[in-house]
C-alpha atoms as a PDB file:
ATOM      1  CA  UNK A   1      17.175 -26.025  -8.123  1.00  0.00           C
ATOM      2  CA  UNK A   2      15.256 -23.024  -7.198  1.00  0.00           C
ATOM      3  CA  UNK A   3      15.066 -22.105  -3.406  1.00  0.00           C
ATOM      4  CA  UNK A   4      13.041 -19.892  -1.468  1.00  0.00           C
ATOM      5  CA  UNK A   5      13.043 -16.590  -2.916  1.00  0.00           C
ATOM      6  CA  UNK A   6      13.309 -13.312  -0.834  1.00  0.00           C
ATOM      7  CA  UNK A   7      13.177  -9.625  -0.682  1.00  0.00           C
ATOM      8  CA  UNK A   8      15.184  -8.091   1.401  1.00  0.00           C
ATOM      9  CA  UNK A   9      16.488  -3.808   2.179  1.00  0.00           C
ATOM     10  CA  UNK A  10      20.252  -3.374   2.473  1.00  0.00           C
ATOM     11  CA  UNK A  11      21.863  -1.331   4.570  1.00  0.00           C
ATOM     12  CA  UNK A  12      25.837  -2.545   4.971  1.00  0.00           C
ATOM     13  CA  UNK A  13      28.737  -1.638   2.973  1.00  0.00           C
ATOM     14  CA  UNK A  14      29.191  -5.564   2.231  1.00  0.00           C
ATOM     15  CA  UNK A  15      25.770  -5.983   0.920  1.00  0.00           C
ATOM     16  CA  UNK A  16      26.401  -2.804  -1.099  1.00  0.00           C
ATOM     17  CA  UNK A  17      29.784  -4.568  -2.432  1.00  0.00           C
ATOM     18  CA  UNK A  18      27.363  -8.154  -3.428  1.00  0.00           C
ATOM     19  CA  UNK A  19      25.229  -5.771  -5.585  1.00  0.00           C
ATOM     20  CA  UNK A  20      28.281  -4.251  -8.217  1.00  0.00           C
ATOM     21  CA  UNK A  21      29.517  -7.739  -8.912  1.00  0.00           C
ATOM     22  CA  UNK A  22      25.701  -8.508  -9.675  1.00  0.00           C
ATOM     23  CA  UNK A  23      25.563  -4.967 -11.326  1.00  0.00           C
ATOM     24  CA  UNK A  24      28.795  -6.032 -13.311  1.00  0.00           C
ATOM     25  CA  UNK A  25      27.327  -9.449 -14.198  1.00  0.00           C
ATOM     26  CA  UNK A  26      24.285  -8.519 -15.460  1.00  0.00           C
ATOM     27  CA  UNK A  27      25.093  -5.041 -17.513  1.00  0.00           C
ATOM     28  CA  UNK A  28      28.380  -5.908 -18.137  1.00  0.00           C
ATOM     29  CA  UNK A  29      29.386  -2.466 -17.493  1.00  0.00           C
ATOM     30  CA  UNK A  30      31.180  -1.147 -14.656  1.00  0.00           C
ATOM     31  CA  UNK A  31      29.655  -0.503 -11.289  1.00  0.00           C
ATOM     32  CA  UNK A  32      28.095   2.672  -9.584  1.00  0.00           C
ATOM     33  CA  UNK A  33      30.673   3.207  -6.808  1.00  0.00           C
ATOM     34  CA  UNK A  34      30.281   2.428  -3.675  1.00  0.00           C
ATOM     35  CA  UNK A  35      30.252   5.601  -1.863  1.00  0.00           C
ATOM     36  CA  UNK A  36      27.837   6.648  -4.078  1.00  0.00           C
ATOM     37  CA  UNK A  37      24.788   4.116  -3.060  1.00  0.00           C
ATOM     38  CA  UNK A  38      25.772   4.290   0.208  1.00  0.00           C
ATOM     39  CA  UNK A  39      25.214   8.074  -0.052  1.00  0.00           C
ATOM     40  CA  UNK A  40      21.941   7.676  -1.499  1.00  0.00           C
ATOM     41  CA  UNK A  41      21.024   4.958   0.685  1.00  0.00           C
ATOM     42  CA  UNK A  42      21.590   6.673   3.787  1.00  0.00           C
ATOM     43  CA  UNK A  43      20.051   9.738   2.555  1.00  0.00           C
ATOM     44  CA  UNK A  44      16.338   8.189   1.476  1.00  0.00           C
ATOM     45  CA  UNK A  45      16.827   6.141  -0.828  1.00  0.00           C
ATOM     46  CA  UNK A  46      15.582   2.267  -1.089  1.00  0.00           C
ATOM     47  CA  UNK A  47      18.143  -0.667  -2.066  1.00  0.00           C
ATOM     48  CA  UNK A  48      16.705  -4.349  -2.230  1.00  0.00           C
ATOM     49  CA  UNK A  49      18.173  -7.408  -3.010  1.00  0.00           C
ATOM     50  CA  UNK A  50      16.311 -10.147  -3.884  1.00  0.00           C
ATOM     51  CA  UNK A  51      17.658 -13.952  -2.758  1.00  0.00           C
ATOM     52  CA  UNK A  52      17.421 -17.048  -3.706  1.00  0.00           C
ATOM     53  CA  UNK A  53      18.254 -18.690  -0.451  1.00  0.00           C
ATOM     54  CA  UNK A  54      21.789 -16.934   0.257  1.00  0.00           C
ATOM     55  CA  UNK A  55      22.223 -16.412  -3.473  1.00  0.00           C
ATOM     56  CA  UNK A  56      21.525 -12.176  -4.539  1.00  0.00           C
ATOM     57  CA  UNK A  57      20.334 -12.766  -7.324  1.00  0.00           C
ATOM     58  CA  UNK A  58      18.730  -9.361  -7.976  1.00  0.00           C
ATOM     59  CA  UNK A  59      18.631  -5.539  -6.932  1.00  0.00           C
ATOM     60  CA  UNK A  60      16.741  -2.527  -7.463  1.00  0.00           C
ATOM     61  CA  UNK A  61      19.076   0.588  -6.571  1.00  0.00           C
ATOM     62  CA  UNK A  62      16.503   3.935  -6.130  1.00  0.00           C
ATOM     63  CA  UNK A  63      17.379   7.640  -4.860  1.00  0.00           C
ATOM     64  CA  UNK A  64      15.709  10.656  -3.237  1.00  0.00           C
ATOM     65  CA  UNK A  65      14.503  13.113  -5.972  1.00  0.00           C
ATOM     66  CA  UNK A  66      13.139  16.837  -5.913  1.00  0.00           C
ATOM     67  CA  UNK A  67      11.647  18.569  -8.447  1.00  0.00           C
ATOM     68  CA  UNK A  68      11.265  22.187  -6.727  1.00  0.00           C
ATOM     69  CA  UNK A  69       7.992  21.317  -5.206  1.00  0.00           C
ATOM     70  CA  UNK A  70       7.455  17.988  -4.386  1.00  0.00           C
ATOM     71  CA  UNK A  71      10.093  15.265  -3.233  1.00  0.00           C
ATOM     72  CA  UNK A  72      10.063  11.299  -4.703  1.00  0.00           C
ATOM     73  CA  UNK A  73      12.175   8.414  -5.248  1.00  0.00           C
ATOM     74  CA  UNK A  74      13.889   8.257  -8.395  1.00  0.00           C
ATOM     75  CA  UNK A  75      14.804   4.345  -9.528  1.00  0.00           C
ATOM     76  CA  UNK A  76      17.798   4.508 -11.143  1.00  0.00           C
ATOM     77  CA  UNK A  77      18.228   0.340 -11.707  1.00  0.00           C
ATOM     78  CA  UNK A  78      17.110  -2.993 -11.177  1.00  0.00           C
ATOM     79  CA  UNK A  79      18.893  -6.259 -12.377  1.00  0.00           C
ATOM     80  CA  UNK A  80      18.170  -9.596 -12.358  1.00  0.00           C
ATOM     81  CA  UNK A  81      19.945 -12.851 -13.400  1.00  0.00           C
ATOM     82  CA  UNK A  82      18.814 -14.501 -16.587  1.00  0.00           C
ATOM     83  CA  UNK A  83      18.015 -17.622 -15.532  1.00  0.00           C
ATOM     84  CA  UNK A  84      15.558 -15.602 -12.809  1.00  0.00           C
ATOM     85  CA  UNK A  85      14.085 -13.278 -15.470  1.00  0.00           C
ATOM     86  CA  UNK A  86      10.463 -15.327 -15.670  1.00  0.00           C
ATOM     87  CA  UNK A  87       9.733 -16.138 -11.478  1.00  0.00           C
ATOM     88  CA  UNK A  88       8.085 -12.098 -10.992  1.00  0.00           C
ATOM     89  CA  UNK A  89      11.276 -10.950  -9.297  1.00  0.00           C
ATOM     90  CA  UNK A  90      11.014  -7.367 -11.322  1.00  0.00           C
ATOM     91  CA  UNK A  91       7.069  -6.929 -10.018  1.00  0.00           C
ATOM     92  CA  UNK A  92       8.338  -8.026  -6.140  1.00  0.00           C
ATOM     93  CA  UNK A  93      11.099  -5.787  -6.033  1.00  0.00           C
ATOM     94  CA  UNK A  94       8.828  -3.158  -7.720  1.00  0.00           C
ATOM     95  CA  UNK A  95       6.132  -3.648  -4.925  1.00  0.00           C
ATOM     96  CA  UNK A  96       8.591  -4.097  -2.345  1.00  0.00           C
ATOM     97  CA  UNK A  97       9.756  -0.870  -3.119  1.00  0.00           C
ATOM     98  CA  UNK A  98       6.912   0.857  -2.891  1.00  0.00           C
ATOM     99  CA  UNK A  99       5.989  -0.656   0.293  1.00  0.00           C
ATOM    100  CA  UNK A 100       8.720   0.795   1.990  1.00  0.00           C
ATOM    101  CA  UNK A 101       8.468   4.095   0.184  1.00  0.00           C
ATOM    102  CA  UNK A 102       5.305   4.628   1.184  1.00  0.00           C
ATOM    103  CA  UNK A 103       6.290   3.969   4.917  1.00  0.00           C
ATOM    104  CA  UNK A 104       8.616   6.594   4.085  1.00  0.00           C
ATOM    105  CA  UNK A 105       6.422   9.017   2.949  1.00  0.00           C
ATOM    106  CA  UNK A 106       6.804   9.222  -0.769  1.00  0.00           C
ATOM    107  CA  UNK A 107       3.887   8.999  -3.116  1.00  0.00           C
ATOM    108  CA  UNK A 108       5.255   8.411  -6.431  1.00  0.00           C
ATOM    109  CA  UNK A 109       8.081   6.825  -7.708  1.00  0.00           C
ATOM    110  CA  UNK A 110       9.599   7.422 -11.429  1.00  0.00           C
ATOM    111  CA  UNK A 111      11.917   5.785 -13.481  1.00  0.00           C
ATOM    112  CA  UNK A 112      13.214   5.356 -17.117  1.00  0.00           C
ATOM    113  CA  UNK A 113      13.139   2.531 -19.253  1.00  0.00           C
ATOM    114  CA  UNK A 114      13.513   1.851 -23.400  1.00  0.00           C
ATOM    115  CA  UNK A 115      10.142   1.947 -24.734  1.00  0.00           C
ATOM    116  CA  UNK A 116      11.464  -0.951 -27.507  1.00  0.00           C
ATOM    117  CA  UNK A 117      11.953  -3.450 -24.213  1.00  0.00           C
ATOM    118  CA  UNK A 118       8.397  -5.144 -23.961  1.00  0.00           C
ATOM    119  CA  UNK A 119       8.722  -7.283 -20.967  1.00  0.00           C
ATOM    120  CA  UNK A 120       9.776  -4.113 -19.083  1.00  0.00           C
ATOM    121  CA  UNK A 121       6.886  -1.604 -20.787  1.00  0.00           C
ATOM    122  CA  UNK A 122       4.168  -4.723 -19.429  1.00  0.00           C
ATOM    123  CA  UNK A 123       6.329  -4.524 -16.013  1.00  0.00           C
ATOM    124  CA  UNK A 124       5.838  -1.021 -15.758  1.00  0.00           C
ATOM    125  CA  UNK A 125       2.303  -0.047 -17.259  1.00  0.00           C
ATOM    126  CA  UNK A 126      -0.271  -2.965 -17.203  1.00  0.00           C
ATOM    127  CA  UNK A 127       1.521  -5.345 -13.979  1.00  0.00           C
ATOM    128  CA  UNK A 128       1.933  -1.985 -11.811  1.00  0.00           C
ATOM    129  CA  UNK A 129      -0.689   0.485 -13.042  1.00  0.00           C
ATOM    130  CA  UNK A 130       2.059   3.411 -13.893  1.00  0.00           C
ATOM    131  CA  UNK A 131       2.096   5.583 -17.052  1.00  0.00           C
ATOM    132  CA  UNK A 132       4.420   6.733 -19.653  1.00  0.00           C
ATOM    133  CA  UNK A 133       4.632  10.805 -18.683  1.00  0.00           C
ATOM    134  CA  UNK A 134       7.594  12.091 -21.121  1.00  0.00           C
ATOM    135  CA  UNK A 135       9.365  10.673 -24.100  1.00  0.00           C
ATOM    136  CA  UNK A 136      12.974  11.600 -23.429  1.00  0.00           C
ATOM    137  CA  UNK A 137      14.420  11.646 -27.207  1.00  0.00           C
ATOM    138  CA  UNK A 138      18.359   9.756 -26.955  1.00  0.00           C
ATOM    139  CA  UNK A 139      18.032  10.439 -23.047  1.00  0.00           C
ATOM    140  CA  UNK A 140      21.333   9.561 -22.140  1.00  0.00           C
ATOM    141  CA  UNK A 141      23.030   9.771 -25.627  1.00  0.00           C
ATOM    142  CA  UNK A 142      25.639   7.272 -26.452  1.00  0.00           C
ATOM    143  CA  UNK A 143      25.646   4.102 -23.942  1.00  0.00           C
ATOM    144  CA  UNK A 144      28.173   1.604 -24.203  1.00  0.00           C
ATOM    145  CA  UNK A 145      26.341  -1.300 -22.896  1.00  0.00           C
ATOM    146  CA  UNK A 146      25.711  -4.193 -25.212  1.00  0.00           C
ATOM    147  CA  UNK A 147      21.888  -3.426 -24.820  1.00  0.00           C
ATOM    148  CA  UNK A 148      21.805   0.215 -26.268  1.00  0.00           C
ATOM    149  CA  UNK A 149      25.324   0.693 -27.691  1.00  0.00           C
ATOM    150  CA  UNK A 150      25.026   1.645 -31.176  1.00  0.00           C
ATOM    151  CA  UNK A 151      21.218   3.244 -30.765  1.00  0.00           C
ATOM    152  CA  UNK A 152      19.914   6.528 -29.775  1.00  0.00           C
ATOM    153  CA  UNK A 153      18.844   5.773 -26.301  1.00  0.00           C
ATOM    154  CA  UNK A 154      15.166   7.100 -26.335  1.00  0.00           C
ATOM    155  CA  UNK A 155      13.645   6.516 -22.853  1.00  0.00           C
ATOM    156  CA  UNK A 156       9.963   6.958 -21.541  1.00  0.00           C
ATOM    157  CA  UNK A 157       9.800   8.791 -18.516  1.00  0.00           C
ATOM    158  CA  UNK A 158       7.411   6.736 -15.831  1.00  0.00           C
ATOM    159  CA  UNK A 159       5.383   8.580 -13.088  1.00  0.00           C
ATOM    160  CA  UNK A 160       4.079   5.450 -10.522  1.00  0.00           C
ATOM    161  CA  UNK A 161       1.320   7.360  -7.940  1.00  0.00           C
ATOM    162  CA  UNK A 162       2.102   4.563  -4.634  1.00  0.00           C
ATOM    163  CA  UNK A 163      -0.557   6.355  -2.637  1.00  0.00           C
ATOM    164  CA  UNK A 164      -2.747   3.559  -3.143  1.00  0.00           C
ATOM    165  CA  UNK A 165      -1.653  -0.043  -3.807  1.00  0.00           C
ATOM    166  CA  UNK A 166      -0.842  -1.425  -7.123  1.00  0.00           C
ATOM    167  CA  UNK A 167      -3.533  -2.871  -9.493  1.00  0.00           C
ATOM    168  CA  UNK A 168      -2.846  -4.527 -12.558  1.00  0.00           C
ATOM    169  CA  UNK A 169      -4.828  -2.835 -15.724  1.00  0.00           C
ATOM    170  CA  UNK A 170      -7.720  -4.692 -17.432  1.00  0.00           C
ATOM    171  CA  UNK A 171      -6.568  -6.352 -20.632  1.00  0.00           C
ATOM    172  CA  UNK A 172      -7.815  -3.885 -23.742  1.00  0.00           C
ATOM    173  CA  UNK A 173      -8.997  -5.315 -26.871  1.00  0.00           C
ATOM    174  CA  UNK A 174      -6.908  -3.578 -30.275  1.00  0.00           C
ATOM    175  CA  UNK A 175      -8.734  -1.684 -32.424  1.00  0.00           C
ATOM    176  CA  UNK A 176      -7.349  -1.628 -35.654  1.00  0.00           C
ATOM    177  CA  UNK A 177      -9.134   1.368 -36.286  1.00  0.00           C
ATOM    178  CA  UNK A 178      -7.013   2.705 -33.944  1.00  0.00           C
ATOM    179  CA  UNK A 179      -3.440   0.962 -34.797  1.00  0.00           C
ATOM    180  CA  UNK A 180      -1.138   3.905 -35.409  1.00  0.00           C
ATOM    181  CA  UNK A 181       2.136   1.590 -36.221  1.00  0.00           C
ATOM    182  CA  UNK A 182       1.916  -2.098 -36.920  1.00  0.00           C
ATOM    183  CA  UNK A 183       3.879  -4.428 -37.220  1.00  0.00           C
ATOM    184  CA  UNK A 184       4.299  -6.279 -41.030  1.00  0.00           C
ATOM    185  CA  UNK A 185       4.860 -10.395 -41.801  1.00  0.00           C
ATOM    186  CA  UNK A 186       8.606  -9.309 -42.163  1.00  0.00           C
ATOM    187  CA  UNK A 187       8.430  -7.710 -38.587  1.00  0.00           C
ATOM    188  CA  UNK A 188       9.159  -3.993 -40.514  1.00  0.00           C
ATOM    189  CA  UNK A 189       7.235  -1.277 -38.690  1.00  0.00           C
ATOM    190  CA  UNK A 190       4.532   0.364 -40.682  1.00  0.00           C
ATOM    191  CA  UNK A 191       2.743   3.527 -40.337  1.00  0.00           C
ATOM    192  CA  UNK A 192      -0.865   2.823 -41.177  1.00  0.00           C
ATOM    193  CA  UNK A 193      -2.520   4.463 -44.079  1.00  0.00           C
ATOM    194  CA  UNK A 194      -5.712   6.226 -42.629  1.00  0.00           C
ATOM    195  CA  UNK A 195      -3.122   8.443 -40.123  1.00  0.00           C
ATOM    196  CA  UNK A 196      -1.036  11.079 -40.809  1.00  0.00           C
ATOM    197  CA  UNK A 197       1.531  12.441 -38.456  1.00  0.00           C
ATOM    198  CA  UNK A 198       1.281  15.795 -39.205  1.00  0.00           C
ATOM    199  CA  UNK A 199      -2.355  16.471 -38.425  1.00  0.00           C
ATOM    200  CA  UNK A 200      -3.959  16.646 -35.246  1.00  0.00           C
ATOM    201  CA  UNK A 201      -4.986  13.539 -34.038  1.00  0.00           C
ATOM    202  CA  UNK A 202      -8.560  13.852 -32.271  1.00  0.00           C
ATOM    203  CA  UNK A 203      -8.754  10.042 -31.409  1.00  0.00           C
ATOM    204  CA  UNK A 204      -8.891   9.214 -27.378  1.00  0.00           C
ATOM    205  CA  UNK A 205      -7.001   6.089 -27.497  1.00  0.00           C
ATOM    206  CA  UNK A 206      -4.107   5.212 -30.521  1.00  0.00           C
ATOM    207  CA  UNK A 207      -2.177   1.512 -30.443  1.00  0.00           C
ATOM    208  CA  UNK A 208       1.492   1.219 -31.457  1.00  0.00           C
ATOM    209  CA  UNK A 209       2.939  -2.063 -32.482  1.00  0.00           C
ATOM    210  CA  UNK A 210       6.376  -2.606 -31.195  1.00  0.00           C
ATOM    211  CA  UNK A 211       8.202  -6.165 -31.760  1.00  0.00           C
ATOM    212  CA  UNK A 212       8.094  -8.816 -29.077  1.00  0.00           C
ATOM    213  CA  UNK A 213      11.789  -9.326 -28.493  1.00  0.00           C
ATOM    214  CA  UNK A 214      14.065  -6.260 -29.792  1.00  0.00           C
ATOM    215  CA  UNK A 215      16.895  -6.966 -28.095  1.00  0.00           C
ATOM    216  CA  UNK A 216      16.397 -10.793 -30.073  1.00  0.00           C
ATOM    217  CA  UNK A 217      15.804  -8.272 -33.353  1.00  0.00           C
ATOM    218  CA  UNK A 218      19.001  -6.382 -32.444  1.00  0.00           C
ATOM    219  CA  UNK A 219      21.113  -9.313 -32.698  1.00  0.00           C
ATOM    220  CA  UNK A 220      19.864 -10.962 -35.810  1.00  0.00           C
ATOM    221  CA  UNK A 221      19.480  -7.924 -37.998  1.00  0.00           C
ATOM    222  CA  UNK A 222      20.392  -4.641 -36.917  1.00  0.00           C
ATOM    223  CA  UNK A 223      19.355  -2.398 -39.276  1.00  0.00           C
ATOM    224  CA  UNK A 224      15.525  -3.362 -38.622  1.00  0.00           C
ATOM    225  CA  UNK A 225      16.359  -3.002 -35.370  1.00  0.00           C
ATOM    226  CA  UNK A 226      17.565   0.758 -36.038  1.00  0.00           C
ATOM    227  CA  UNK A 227      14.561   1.695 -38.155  1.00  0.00           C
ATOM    228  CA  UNK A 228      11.957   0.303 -35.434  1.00  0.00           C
ATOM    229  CA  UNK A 229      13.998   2.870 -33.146  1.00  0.00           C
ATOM    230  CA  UNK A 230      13.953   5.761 -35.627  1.00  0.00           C
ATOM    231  CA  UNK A 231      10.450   5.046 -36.676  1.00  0.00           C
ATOM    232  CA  UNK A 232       8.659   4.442 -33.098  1.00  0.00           C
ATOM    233  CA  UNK A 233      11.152   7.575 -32.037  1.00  0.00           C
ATOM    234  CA  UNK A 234       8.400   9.738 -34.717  1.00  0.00           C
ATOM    235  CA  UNK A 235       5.636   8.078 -33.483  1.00  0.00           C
ATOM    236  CA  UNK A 236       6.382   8.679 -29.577  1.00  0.00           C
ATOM    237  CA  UNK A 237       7.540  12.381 -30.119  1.00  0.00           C
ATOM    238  CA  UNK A 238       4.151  13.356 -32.092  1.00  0.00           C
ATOM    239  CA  UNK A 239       1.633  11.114 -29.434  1.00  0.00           C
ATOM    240  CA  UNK A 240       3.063  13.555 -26.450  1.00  0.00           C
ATOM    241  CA  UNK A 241       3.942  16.129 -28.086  1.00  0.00           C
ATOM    242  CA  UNK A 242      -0.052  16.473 -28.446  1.00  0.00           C
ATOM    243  CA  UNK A 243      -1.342  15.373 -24.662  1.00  0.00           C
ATOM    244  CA  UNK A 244      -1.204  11.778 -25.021  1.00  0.00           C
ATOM    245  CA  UNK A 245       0.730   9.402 -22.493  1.00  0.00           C
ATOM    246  CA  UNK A 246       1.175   5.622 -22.523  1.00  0.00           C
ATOM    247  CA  UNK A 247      -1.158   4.329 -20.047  1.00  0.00           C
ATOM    248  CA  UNK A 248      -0.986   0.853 -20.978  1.00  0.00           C
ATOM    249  CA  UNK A 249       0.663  -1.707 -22.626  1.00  0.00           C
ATOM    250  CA  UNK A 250      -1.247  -5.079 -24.242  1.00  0.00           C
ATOM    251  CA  UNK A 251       0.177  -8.261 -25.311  1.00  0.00           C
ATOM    252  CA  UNK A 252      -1.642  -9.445 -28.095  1.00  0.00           C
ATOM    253  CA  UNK A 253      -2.778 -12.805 -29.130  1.00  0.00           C
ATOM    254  CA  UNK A 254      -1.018 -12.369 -32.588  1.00  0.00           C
ATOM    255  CA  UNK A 255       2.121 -12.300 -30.401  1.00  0.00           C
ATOM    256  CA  UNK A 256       2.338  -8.346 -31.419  1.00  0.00           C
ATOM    257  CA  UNK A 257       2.572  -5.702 -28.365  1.00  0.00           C
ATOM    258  CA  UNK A 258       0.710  -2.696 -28.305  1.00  0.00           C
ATOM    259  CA  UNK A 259       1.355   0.725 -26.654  1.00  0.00           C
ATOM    260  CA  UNK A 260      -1.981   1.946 -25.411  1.00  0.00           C
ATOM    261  CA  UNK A 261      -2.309   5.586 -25.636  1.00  0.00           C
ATOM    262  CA  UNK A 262      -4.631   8.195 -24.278  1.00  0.00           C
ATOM    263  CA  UNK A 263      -4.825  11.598 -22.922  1.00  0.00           C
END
């Protein structure tokens, strides 16, 4: 049974040492080391653990950032356990975060994520109000962990503006008019007729169809799997390559999930 569930900031070496096994755990991967957070903890970045009574039973690990003009916090990872994954613990650490990186001073935070993960791409762009800025093409090349390994790892680069408080987006209605990728009966990704890459697209808003579970679609046949990657890889590079950023992201009552896109 479920107990109360809590937020909390770390700041001790121990609680630092509770959030690699959960690291471990959860990416099955080996942990950031120690010194390391504690560096970037001491040195403005945010670490929160969320609780389930006594029980961590997720983090969010974020670092001090500076781009040459302006300094941020850069949020490097979050984890949660599984059976957790449904209760809002991503959007409370998210807004937690922000909270305190606001008291800080900060006024945006940005992040990566895999634009193919759609309970993550809602997280980030309709429950929090942040964009997609960049598409970073195979970001962080080859990654051993059993959600990426064998994939390019494309990432979207997010840019969340915490000078005001989040606001979750007004649902959009799909436009087919406007669907640049769909999504087939034999969950295949298809480029829709009336569009062509390679010409300027004038629209103000496109819609692109990615599936509902790809890490699901990873496991029961890869090679659809590796041509939603290749083939949403196209679409993403052209959209902002020509001024347009993901500003939203729409689950559908189809059960399809839409990318919406403006500049």
């Amino acid at each position: 049974m479920k107990g109360k569930l809590e937020i909390r900031k770390l700041t001790t070496l121990d609680e630092l040492r509770e959030i690699q096994r959960l690291e471990e755990s959860v990416w099955h991967m080996s942990a950031i080391p120690l010194h390391q957070t504690f560096t970037a903890l001491t040195n403005g970045g945010i670490i929160l653990g969320a609780y389930d009574s006594e029980k961590l039973i997720g983090f969010l690990y974020s670092f001090a950032g500076f781009d040459g003009k302006s300094a941020y916090l850069c949020s490097h990872m979050m984890g949660i356990l599984p059976e957790y994954r449904k209760d809002g613990i991503g959007r409370n650490l998210k807004r937690k975060q922000a909270e305190l990186a606001r008291e800080m001073g900060y006024e945006m935070i940005t992040w990566t994520f895999d634009p193919l993960e759609s309970v993550n791409a809602y997280l980030n762009l309709h429950k929090l109000g942040a964009k997609g800025v960049y598409f970073k093409e195979n970001h962080y090349g080859k990654l051993g962990d059993e959600f990426s390994e064998g994939l390019p790892s494309d990432r979207f680069q997010i840019m969340w503006d915490i000078s005001k408080a989040a606001k979750e987006k007004e649902m959009v209605s799909i436009d087919a008019a406007n669907v640049l990728l769909q999504m087939d009966s034999d969950q295949k990704p298809i480029l829709t007729n009336n569009h062509n890459l390679n010409d300027r697209m004038e629209s103000d808003v496109w819609f692109v169809a990615i599936p509902s579970n790809f890490q699901k679609l990873k496991q029961e046949n890869f090679e659809l799997a590796k041509q939603w990657r290749l083939t949403t890889q196209k679409v993403f590079r052209e959209l902002f390559q020509q001024g347009y950023q993901a500003e939203d992201f729409v689950h559908h009552a189809s059960d399809h999930n839409y990318y919406v896109f403006r500049k």
